[in-house]
Structure formats: C-alpha cells, structure tokens
C-alpha atoms as a PDB file:
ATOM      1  CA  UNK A   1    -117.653-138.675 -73.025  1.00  0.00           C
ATOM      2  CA  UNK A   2    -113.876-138.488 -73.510  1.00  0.00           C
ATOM      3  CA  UNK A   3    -112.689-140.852 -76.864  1.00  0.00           C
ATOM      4  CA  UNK A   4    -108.938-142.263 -76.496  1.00  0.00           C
ATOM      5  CA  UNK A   5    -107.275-142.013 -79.562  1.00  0.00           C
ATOM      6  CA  UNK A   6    -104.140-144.165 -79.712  1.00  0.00           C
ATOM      7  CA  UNK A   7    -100.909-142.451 -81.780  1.00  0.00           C
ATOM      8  CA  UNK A   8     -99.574-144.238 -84.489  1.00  0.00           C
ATOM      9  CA  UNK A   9     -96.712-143.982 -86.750  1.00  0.00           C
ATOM     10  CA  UNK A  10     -94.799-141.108 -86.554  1.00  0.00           C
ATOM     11  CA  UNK A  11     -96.811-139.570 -83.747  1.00  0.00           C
ATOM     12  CA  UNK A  12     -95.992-142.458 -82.093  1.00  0.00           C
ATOM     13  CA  UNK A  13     -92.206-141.792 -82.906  1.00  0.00           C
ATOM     14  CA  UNK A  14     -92.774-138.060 -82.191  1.00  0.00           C
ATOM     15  CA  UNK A  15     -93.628-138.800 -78.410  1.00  0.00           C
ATOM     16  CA  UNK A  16     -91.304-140.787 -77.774  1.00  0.00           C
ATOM     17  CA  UNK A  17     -88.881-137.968 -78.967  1.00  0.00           C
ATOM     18  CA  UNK A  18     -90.858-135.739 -76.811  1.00  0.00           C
ATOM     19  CA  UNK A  19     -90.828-138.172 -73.362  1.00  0.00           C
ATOM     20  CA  UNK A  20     -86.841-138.614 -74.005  1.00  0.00           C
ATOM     21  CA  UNK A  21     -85.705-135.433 -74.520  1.00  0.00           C
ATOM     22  CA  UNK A  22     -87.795-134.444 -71.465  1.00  0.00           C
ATOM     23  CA  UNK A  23     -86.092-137.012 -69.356  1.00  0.00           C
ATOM     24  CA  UNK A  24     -82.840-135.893 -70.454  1.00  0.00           C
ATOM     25  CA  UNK A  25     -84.298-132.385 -69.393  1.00  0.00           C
ATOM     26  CA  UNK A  26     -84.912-133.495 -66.003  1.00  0.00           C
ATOM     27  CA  UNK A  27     -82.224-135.618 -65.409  1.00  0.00           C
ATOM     28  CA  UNK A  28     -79.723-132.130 -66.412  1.00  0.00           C
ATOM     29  CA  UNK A  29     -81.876-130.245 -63.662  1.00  0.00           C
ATOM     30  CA  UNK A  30     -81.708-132.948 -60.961  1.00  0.00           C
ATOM     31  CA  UNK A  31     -77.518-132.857 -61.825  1.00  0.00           C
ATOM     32  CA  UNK A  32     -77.646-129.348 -61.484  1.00  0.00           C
ATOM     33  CA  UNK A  33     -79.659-128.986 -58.405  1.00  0.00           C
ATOM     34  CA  UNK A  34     -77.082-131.648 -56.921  1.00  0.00           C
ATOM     35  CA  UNK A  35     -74.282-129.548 -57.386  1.00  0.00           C
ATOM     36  CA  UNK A  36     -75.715-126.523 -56.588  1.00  0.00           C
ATOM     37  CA  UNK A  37     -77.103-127.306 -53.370  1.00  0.00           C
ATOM     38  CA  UNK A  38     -76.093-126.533 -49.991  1.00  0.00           C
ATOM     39  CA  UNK A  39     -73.266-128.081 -48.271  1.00  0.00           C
ATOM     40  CA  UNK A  40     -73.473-129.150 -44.989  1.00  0.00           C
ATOM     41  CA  UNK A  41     -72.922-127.032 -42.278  1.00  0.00           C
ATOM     42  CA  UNK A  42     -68.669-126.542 -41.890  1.00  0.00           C
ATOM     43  CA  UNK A  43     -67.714-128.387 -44.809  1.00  0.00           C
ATOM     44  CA  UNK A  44     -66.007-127.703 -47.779  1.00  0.00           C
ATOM     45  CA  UNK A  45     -65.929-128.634 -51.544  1.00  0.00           C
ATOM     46  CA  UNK A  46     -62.706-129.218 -53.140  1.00  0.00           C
ATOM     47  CA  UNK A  47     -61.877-128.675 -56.890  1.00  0.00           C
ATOM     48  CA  UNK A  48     -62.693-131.145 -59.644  1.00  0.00           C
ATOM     49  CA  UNK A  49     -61.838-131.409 -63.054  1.00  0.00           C
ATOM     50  CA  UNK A  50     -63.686-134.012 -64.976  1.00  0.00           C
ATOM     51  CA  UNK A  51     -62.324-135.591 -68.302  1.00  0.00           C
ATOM     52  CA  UNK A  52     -63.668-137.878 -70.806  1.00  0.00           C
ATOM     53  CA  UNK A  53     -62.045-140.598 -73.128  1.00  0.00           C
ATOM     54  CA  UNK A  54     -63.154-143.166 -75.473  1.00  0.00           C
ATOM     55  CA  UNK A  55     -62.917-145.764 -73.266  1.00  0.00           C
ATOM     56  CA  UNK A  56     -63.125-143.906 -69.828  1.00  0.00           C
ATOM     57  CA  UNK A  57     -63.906-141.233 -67.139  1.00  0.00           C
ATOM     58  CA  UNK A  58     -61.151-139.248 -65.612  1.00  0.00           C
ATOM     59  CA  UNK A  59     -61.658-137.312 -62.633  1.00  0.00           C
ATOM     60  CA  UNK A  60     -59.296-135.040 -60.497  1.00  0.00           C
ATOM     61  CA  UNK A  61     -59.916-133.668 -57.418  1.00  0.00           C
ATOM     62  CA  UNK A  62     -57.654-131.316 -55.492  1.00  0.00           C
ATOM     63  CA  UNK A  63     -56.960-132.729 -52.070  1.00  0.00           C
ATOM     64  CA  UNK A  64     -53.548-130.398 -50.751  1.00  0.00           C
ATOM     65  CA  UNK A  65     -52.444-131.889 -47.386  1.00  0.00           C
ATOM     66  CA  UNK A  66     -55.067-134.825 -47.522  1.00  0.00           C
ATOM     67  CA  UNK A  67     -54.235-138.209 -46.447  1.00  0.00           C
ATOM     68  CA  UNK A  68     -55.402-141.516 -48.454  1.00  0.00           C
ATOM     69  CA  UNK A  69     -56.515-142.851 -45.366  1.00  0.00           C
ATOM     70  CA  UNK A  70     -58.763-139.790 -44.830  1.00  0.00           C
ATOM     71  CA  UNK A  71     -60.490-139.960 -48.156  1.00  0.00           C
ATOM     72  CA  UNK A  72     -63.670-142.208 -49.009  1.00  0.00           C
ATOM     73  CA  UNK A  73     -64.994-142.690 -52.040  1.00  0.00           C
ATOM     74  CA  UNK A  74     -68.341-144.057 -52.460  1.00  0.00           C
ATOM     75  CA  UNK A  75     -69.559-145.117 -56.318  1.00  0.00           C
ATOM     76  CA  UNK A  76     -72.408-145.760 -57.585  1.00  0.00           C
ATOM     77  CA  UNK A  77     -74.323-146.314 -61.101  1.00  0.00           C
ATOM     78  CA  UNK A  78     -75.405-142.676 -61.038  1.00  0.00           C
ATOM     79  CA  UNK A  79     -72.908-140.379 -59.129  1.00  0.00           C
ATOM     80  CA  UNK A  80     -69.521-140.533 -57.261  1.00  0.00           C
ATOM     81  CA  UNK A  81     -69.443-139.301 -53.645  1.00  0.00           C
ATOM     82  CA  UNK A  82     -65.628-138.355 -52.464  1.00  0.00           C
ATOM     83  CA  UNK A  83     -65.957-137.299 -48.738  1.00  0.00           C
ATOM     84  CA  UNK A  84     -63.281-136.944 -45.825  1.00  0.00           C
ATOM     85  CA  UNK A  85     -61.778-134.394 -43.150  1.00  0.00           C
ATOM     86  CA  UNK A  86     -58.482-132.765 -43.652  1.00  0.00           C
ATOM     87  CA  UNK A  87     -57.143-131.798 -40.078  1.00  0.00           C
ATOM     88  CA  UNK A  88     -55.421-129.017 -38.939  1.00  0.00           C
ATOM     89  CA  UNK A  89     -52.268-129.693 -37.668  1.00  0.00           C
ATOM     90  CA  UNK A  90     -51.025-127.857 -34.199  1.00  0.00           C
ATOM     91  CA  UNK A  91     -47.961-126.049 -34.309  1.00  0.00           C
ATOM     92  CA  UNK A  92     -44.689-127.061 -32.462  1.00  0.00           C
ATOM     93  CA  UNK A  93     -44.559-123.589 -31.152  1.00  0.00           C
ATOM     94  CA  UNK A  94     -47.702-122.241 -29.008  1.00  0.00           C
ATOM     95  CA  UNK A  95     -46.644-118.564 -29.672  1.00  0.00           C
ATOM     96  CA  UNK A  96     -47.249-118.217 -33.752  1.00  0.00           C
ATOM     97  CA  UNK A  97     -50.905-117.320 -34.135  1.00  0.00           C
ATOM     98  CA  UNK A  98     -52.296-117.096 -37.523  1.00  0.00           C
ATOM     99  CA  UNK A  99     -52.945-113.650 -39.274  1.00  0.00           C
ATOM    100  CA  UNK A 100     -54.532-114.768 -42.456  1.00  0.00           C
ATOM    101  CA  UNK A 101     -55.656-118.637 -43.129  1.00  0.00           C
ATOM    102  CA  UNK A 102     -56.819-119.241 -46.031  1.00  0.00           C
ATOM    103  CA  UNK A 103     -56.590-122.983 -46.230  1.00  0.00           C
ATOM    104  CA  UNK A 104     -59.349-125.062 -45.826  1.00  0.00           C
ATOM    105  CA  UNK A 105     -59.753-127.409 -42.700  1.00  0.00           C
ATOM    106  CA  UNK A 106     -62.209-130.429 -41.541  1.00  0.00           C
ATOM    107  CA  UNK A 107     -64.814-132.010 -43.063  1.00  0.00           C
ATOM    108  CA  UNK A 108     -65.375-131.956 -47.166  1.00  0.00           C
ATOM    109  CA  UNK A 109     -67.917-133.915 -49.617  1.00  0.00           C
ATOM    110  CA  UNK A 110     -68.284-133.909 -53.519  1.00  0.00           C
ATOM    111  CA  UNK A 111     -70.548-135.220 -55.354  1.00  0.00           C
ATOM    112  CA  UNK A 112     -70.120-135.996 -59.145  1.00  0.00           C
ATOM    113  CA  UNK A 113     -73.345-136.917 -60.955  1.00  0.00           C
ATOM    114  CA  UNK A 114     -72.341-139.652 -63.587  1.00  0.00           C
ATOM    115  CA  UNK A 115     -74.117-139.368 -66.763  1.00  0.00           C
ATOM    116  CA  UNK A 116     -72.324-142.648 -68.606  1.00  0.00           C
ATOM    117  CA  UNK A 117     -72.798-146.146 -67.923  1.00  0.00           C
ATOM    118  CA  UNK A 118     -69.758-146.940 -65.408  1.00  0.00           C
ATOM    119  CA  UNK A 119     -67.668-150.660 -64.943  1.00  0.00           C
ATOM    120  CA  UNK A 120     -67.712-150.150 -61.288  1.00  0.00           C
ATOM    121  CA  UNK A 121     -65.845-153.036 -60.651  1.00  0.00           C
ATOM    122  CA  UNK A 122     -62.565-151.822 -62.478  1.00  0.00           C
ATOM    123  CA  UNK A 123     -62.629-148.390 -61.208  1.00  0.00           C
ATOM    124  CA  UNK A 124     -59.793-147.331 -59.212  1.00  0.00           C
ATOM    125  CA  UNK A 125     -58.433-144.257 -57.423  1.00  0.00           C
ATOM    126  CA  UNK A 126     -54.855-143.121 -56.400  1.00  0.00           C
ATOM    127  CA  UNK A 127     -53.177-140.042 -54.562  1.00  0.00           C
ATOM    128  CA  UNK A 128     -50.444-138.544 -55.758  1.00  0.00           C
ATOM    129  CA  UNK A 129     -49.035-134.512 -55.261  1.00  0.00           C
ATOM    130  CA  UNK A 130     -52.302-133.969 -53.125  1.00  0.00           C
ATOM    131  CA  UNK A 131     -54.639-134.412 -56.754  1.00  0.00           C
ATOM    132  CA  UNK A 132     -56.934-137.439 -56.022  1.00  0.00           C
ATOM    133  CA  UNK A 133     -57.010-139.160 -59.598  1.00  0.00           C
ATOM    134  CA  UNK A 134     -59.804-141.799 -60.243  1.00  0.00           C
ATOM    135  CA  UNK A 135     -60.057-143.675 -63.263  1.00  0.00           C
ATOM    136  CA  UNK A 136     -63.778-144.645 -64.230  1.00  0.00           C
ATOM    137  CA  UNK A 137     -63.939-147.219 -67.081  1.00  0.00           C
ATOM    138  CA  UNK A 138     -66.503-147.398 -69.131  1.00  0.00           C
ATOM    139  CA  UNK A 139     -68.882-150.593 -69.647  1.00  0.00           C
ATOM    140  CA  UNK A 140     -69.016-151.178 -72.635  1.00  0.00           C
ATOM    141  CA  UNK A 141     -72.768-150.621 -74.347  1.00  0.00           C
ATOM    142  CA  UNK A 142     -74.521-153.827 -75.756  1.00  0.00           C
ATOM    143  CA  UNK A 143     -77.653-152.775 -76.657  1.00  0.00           C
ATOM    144  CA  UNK A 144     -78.139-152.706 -80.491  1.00  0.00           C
ATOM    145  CA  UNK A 145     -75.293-155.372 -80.970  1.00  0.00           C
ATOM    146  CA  UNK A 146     -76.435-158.293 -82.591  1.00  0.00           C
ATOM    147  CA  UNK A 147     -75.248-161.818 -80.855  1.00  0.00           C
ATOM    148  CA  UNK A 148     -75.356-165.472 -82.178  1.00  0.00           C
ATOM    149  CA  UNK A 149     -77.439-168.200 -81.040  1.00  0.00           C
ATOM    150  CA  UNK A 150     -77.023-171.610 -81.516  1.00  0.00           C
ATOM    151  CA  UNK A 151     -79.514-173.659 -82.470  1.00  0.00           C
ATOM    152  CA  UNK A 152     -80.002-177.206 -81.267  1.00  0.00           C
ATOM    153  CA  UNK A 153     -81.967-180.202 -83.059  1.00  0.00           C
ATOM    154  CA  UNK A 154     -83.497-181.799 -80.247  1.00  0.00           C
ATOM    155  CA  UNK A 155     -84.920-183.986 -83.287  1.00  0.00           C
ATOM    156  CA  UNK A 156     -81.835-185.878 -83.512  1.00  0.00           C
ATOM    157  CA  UNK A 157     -81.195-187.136 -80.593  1.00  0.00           C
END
C-alpha cells in the first residue's frame, strides 16, 4: 500500500521552483525547435534582429526588394509570423541570362517566438530601405500591484 505524503513548507516552495524552472526549460526547447525546424519546401528565411527596451520589442527584418503589399504579418500572444513572396522581376532584354544569382526569390516565412507579454493592439509595423521594422509594445504587468476598492455601506441607505 502506497502512503501520499503531502509537501509542506519549503518543500512545498522547493517544487514549485522545480515545476517553473522546468517549464521555462521546455518552453526554451519548444522556441528552439521552432526556429530550427525545416522550412517549407522553396522558401526562404530572411534576417532578423530582435531588440529589447523598457517599454517595448523591436524587431527588424531584412526584406531587400520586398513590397508592403507583399508582406503579412500575423501576431499572436506567443510568436510573430512575417510571411510573403518576393518576385522575380523579368528583364526588359530577353538576351542577358544570369551567371551567378545570389538573391533570394518567392516565397519566405519567419517565425519569432515571443517570450514577453505583448499589447497586440498597439503594435505596428512599417517598411522603410527594404528593413521591415515592427514595434511590439509591451503590456504592462499587473500582477503583484496592489489596487483600491471601495467600500460601500449598503447599511445606510
């Protein structure tokens, strides 16, 4: 016959400690394994540089020859998706054939695994030079803040 035991105290504390740092654990692998893993078949990842503020995430992403109207950008509580297709263009003249390309062409997708809590609502993005700069605010954390409540005397009335 098996006897639970319940912790208490500071082995109570302890596993908590444990479960959390675990999670955190996981949740680097499962960001890792995102970025790592395979593309899709003829696509490309572009460049990204990713910043941190105070009071905000900034992210660049190199998008040379890139259209706004060709970029989407999907955002969610745990990770940004920027996905598109930059297009070749045809030359003027039929007779020029390429020796060396080393551009790349069509479809691309980035994902960018978001570790803070984002305002998703007053994010915004803008192209400029062919860098794709998106501005990620911050919401601002609440838990451990103390708030006031009023009271009423329903009493009195």
């Amino acid at each position: 016959m098996i006897k639970h035991v319940r912790a208490a105290g500071l082995e109570r504390l302890e596993i908590q400690r444990l479960r959390d740092r675990v999670g955190r654990l996981f949740a680097a692998l499962q960001e890792a394994a995102e970025i790592d893993g395979p593309l899709v078949s003829g696509t490309w990842a572009p460049p990204v540089d990713l910043c941190e503020s105070e009071t905000e995430i900034i992210i660049r992403v190199e998008l040379p020859g890139v259209a706004a109207d060709q970029i989407k950008i999907g955002l969610t509580n745990s990770q940004l998706r920027i996905w598109g297709e930059k297009k070749r263009r045809v030359p003027r003249n039929r007779i020029t054939s390429h020796l060396c390309s080393e551009r790349n062409y069509g479809r691309f997708t980035r994902i960018v695994p978001l570790r803070w809590t984002i305002n998703v609502r007053e994010a915004s993005a803008e192209l400029a030079n062919g860098v794709l700069f998106l501005r990620l605010p911050k919401a601002q954390d609440r838990r451990g803040k103390e708030f006031k409540v009023v009271v009423k005397d329903t009493q009195s009335l």
